[in-house]
Protein backbone atom coordinates (compact mmCIF):
# COMPACT_ATOMS: atom_id res chain seq x y z
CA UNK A 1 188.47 54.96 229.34
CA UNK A 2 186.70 55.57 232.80
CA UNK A 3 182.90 56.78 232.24
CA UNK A 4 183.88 60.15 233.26
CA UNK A 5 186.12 60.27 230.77
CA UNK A 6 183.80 59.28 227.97
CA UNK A 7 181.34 61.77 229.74
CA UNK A 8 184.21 64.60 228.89
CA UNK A 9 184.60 63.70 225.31
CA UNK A 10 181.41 63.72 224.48
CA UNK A 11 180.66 67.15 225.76
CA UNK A 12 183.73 68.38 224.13
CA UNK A 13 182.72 66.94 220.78
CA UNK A 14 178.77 67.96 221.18
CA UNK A 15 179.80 71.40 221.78
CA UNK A 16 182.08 71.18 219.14
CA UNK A 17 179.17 70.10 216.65
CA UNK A 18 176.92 73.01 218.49
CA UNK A 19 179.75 75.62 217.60
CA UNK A 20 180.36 73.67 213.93
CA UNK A 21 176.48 74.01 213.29
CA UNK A 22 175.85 77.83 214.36
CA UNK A 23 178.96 79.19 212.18
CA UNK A 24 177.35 77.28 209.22
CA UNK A 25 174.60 78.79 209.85
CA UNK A 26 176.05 82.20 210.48
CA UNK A 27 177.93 82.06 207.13
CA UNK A 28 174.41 80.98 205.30
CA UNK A 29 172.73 83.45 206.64
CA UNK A 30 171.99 87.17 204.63
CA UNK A 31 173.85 90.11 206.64
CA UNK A 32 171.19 92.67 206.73
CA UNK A 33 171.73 96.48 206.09
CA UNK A 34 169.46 97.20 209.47
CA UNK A 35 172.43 95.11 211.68
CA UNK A 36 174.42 98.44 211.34
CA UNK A 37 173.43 102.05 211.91
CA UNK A 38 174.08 105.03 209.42
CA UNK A 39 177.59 105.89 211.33
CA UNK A 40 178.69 102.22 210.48
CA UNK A 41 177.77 102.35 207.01
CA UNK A 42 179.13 105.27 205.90
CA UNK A 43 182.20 104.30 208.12
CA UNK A 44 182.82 101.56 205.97
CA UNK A 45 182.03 103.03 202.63
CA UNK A 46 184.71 105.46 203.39
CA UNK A 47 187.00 103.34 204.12
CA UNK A 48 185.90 101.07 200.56
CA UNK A 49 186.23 104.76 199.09
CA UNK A 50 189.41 105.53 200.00
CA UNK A 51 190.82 101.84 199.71
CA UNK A 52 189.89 102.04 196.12
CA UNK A 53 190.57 105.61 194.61
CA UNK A 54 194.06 106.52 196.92
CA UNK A 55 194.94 108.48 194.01
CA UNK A 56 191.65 110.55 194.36
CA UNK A 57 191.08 109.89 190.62
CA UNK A 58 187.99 108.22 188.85
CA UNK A 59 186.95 107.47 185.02
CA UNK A 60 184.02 108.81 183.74
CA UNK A 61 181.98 106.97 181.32
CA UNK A 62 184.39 108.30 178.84
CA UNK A 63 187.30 106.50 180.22
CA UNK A 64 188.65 110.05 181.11
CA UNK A 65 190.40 110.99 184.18
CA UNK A 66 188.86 113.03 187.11
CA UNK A 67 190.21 114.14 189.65
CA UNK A 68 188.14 115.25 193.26
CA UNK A 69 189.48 117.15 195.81
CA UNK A 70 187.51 115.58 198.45
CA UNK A 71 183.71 114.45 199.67
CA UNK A 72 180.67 113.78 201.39
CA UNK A 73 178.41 111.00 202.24
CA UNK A 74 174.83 111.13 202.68
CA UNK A 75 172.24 108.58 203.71
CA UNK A 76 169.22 107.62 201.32
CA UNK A 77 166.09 106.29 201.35
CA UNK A 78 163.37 104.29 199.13
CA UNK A 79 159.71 105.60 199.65
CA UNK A 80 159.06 103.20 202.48
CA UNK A 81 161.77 105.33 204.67
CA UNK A 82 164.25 102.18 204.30
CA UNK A 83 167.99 103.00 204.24
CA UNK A 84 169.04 101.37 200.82
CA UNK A 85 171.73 103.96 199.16
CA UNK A 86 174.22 106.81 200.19
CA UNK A 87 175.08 110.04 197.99
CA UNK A 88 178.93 110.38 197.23
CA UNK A 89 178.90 114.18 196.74
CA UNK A 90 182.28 114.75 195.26
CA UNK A 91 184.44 118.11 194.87
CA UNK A 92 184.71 120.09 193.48
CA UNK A 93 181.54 118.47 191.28
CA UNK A 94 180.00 115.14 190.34
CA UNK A 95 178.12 112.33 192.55
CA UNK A 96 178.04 108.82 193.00
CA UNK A 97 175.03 106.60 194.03
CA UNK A 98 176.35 103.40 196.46
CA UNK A 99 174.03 100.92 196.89
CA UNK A 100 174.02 98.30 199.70
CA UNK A 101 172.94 94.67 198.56
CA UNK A 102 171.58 92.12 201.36
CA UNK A 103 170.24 88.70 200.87
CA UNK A 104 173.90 87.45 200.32
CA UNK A 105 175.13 84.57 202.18
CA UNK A 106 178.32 86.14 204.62
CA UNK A 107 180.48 83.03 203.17
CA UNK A 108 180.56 84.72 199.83
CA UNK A 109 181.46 88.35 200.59
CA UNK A 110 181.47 88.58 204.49
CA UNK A 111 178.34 90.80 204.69
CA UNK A 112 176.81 93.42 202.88
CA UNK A 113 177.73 94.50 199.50
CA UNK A 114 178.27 97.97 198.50
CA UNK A 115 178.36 99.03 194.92
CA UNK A 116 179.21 102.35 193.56
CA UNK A 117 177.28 103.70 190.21
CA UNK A 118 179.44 105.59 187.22
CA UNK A 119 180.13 109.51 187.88
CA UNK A 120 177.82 111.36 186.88
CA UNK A 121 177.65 115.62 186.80
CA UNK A 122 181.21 115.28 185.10
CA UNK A 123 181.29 116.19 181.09
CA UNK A 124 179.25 114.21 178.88
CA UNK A 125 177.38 113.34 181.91
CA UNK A 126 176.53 116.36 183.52
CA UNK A 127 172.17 116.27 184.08
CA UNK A 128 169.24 118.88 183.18
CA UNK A 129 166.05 119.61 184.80
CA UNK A 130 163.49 118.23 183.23
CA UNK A 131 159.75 116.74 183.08
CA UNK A 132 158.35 114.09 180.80
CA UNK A 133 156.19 114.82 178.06
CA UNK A 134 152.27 112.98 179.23
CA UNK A 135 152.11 112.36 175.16
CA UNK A 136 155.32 110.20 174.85
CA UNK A 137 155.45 107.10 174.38
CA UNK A 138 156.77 104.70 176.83
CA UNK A 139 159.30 101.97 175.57
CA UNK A 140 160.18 99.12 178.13
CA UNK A 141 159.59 101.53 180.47
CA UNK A 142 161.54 104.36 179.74
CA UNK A 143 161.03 108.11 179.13
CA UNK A 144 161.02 108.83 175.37
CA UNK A 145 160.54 112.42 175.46
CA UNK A 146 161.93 115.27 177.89
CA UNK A 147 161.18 118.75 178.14
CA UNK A 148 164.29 121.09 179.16
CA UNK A 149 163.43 123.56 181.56
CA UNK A 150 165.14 126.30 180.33
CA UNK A 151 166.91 129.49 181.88
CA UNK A 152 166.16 132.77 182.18
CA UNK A 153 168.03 133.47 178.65
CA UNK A 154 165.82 130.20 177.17
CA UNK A 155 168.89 128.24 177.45
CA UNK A 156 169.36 124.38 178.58
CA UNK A 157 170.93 124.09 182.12
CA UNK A 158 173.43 121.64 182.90
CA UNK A 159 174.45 120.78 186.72
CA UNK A 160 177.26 119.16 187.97
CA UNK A 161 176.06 118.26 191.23
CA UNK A 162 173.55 116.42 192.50
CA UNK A 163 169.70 117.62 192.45
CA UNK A 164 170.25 118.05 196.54
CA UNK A 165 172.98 120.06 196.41
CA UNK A 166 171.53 122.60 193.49
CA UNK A 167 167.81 122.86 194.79
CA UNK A 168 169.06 123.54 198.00
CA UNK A 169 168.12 120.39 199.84
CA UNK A 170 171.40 118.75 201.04
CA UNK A 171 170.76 119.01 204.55
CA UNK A 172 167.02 117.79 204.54
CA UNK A 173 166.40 113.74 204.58
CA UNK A 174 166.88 112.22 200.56
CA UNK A 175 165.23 109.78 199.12
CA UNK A 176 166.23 107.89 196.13
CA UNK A 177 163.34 105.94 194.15
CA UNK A 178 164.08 103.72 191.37
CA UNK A 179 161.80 103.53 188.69
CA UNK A 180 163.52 101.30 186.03
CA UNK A 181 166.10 99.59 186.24
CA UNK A 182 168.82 102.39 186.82
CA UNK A 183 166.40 105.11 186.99
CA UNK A 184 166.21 107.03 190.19
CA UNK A 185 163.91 109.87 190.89
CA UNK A 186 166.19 112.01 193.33
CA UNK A 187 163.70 113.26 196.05
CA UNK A 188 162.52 115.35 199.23
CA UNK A 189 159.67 115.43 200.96
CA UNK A 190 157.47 118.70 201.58
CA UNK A 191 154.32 118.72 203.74
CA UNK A 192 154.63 114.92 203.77
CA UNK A 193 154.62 114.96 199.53
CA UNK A 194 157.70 113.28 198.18
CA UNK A 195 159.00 116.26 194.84
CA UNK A 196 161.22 114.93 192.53
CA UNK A 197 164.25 117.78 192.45
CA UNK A 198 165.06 117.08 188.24
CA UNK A 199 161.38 118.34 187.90
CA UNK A 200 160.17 120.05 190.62
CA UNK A 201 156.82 118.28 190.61
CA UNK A 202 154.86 115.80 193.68
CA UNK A 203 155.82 112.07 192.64
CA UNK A 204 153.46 110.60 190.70
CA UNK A 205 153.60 106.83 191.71
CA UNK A 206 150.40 105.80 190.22
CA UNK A 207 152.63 106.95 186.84
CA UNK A 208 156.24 106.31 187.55
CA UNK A 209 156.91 105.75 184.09
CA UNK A 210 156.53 109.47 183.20
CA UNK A 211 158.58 110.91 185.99
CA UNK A 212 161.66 112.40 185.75
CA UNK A 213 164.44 110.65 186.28
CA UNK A 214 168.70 110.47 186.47
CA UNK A 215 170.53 107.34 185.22
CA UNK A 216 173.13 106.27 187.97
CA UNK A 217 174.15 102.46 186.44
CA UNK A 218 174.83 100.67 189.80
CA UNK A 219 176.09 97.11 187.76
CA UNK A 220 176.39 94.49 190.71
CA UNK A 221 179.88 93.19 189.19
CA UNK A 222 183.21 93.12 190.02
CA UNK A 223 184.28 96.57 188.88
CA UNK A 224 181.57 98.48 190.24
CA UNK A 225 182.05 96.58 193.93
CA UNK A 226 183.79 98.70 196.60
């Protein structure tokens, strides 16, 4: 083998090694939910959406049947303006929380993760404004005590949208702040204060724990993955 030769081979197998080590390190490395825009997100939950419900059908925590007619996708954020969730505003009524999950290696799921929460608005599961009584006692965390706001007729109201859609605010940019565990306080902001739409009042994060929230289980397992 003339030197030249030898010359050739060893660029062919250093680049080789070069190419070897950056997909390794591609496939180790966390896809991050900033690498796409909001058009490219939702783009792909749709298509994760439609993939998995053809039959436009879901259960409800019930194991009951429901059917939707069609729906919408909105963008979410935490209270530091980061993208983390999208709405799933169904029709003709009930909403879905997706959550995208980072800091997983592509070589496990090939990127992001997106996880869809139970339906809620849709019978037993259908939500009521509310606030949180100051006196209750907190238990790991969690409200104890809720006080209905009430109709005009002093009667409990039950919605089967989601706190966007009823107050008004669908158009306007949504935040979504968890509090515990699955407990999100479903939010605007007005005159640069963040109100929580189940109560109506500012957030309160010196006192999270007594602010009215929605349960949307977002389980990061198999079943709940899009």
């Amino acid at each position: 083998m003339t030197k030249k030769t030898k010359r050739i081979v060893r660029i062919i197998i250093l680049s080789f090694v070069v190419v070897l080590i950056a997909g390794i390190i591609y496939a180790l490395t966390p896809d991050k939910i900033e690498n796409y825009s909001e058009e490219e997100h939702a783009r792909i939950i749709r298509e994760k959406i439609d993939k998995k419900y053809p039959d436009k059908k879901h259960h409800d925590d019930s194991g009951q049947l429901v059917d939707f007619t069609g729906y919408e996708l909105y963008p979410l954020y935490d209270e530091h303006e980061k993208l983390k969730y999208f709405l799933v505003e169904y029709e003709p009524y009930g909403f879905k929380i997706i959550e995208m999950i980072e800091e997983i290696p592509r070589i496990i799921f090939g990127g992001l993760v997106y996880y869809d929460s139970d339906l809620v608005g849709v019978n037993e599961a259908q939500w009521s404004p509310h606030t949180i009584d100051e006196n209750t006692e907190l238990i790991n965390g969690l409200e104890k005590d809720k006080i209905w706001i009430l109709d005009e007729n002093g009667e409990r109201i039950y919605h089967k949208k989601s706190p966007f859609f009823v107050t008004g605010n669908i158009n306007e940019r949504k935040y979504l702040i968890r509090t515990y565990a699955c407990d999100y306080i479903f939010a605007v902001k007005k005159e640069g204060q963040f109100i929580n739409l189940v109560s109506g009042e500012e957030v309160d994060f010196d006192n999270l724990g007594y602010q009215a929230t929605l349960t949307c289980d977002v389980i990061p397992k198999g079943p709940w993955m899009l």
